[in-house]
C-alpha atoms as a PDB file:
ATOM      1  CA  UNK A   1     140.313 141.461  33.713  1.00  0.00           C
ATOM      2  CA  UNK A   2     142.663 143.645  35.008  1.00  0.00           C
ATOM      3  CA  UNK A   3     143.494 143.389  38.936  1.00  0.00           C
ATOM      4  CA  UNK A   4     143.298 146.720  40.933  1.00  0.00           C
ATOM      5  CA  UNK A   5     146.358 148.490  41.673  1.00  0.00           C
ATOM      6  CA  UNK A   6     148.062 148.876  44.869  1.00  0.00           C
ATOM      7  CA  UNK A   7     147.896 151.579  47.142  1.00  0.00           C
ATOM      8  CA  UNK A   8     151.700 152.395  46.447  1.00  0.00           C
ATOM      9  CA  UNK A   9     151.428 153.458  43.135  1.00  0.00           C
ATOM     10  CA  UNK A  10     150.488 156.530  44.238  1.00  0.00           C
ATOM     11  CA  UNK A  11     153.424 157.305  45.841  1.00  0.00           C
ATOM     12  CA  UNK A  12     155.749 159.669  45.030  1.00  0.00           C
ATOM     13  CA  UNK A  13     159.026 161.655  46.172  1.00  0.00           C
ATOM     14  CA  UNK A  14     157.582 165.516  45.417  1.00  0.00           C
ATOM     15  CA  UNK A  15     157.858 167.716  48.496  1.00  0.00           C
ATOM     16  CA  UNK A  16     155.061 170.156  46.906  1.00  0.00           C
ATOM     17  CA  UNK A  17     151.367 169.911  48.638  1.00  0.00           C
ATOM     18  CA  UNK A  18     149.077 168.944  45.583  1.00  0.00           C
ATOM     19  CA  UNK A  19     146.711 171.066  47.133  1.00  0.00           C
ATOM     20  CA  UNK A  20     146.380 175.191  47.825  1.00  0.00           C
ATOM     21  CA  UNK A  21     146.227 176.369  51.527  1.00  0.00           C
ATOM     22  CA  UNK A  22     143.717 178.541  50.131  1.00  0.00           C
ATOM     23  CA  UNK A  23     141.546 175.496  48.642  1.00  0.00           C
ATOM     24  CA  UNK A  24     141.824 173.426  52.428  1.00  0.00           C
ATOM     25  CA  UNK A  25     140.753 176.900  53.951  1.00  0.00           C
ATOM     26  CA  UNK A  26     137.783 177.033  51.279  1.00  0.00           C
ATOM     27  CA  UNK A  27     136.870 173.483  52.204  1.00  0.00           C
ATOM     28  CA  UNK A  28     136.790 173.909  55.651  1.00  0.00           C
ATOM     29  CA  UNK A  29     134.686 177.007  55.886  1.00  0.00           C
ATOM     30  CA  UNK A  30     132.117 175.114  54.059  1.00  0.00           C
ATOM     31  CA  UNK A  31     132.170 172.063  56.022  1.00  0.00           C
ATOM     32  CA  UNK A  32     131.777 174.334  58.813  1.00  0.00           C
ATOM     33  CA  UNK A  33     129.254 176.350  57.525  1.00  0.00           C
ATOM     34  CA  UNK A  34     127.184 172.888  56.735  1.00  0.00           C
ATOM     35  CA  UNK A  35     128.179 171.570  60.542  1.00  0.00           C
ATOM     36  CA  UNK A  36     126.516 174.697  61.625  1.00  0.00           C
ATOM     37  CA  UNK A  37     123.842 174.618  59.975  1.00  0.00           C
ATOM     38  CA  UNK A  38     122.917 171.098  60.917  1.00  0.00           C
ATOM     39  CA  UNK A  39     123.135 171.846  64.587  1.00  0.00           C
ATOM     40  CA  UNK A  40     120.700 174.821  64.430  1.00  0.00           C
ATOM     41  CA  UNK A  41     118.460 172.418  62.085  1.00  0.00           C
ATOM     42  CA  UNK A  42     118.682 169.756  65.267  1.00  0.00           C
ATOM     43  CA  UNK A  43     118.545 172.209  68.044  1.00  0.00           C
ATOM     44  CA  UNK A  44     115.352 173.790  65.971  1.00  0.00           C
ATOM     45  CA  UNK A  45     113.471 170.207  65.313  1.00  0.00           C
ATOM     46  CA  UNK A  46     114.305 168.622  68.768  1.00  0.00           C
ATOM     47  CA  UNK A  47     111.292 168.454  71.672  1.00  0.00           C
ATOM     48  CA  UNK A  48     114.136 167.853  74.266  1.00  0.00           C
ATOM     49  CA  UNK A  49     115.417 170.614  76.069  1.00  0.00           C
ATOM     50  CA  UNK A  50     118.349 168.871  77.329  1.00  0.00           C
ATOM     51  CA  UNK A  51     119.040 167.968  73.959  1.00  0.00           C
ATOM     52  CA  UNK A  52     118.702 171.674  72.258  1.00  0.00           C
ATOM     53  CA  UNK A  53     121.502 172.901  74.518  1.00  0.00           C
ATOM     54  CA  UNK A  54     123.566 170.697  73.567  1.00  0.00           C
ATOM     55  CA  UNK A  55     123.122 171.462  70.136  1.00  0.00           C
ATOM     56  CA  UNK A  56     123.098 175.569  71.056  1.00  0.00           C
ATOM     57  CA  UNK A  57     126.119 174.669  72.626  1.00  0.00           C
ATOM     58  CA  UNK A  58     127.604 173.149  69.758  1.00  0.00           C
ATOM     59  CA  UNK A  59     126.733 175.731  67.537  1.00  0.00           C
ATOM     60  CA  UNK A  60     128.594 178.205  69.529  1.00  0.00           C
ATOM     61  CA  UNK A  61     131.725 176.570  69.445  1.00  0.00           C
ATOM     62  CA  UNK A  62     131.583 175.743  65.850  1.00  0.00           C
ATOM     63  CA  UNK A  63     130.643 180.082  65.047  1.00  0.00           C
ATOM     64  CA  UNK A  64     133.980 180.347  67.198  1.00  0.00           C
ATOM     65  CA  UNK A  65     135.972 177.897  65.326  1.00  0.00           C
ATOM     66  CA  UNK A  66     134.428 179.461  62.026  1.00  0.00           C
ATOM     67  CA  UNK A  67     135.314 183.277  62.888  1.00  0.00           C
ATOM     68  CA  UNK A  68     139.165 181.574  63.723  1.00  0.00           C
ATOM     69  CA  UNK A  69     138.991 180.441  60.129  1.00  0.00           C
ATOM     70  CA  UNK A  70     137.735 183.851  58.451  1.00  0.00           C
ATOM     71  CA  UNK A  71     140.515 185.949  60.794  1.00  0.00           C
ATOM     72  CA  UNK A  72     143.286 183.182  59.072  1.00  0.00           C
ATOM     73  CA  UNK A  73     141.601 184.303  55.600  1.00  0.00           C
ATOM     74  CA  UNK A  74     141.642 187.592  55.670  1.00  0.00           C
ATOM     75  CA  UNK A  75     144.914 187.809  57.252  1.00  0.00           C
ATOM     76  CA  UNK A  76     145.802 185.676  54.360  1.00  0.00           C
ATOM     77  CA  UNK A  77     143.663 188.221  52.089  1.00  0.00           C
ATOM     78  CA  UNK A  78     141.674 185.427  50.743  1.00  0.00           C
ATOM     79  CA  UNK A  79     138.587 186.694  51.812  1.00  0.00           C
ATOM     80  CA  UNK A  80     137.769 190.401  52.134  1.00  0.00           C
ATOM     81  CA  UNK A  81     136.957 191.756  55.440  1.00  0.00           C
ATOM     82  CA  UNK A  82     133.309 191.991  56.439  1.00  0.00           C
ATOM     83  CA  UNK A  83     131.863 195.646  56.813  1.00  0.00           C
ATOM     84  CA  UNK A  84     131.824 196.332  60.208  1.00  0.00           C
ATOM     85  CA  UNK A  85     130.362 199.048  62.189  1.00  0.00           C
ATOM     86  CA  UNK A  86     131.674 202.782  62.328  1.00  0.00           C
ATOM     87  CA  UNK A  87     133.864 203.899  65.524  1.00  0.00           C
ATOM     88  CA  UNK A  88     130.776 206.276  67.206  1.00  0.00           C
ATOM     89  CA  UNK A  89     133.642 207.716  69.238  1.00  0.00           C
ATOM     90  CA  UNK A  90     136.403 208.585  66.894  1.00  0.00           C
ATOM     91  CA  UNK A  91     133.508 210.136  64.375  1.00  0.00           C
ATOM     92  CA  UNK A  92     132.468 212.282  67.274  1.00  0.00           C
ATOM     93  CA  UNK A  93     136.459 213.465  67.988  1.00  0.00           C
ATOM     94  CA  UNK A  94     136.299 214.144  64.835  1.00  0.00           C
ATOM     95  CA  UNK A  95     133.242 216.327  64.470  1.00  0.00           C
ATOM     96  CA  UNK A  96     134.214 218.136  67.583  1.00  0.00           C
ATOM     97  CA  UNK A  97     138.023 219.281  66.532  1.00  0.00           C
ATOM     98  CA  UNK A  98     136.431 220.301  63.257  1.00  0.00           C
ATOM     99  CA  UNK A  99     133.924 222.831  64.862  1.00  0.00           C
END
């Protein structure tokens, strides 16, 4: 039988990350995405009120933390930018210089 090996095997002198920033990013939008979804699960299944803001509370911080991480991908242009809404003001500049 052959004795397990030592931690130190592993080892080694390279100075180039064995893993993508892109792949840690991917990674930790989906542990946040599961962190936030078990905190609405909680706050949704919990009969104590002191206990479901906590949880509401929670859930905000973690949406903020989240949105941090898509801004850091799509200024990385790993991720696309989300459709937003259309600037009401600039479309009605727009109409009016064109009548």
């Amino acid at each position: 039988m052959q004795p397990p090996l030592s931690s130190d095997v592993y080892i080694t002198d390279s100075t180039t990350p064995p893993f993508s920033d892109k792949l840690a990013m991917f990674h930790m939008a989906l542990l946040t995405s599961a962190g936030l979804g078990n905190y609405s699960t909680a706050a949704a299944s919990s009969q104590r009120n002191d206990l479901m803001l906590n949880y509401e509370r929670l859930s905000l911080e973690i949406a903020l933390y989240a949105k941090d991480g898509a801004d850091i991908m799509i200024q990385n242009v790993w991720l696309e930018q989300p459709p937003g809404t259309l600037d009401k003001e600039q479309l009605t500049k727009t109409k009016n210089q064109n009548s």
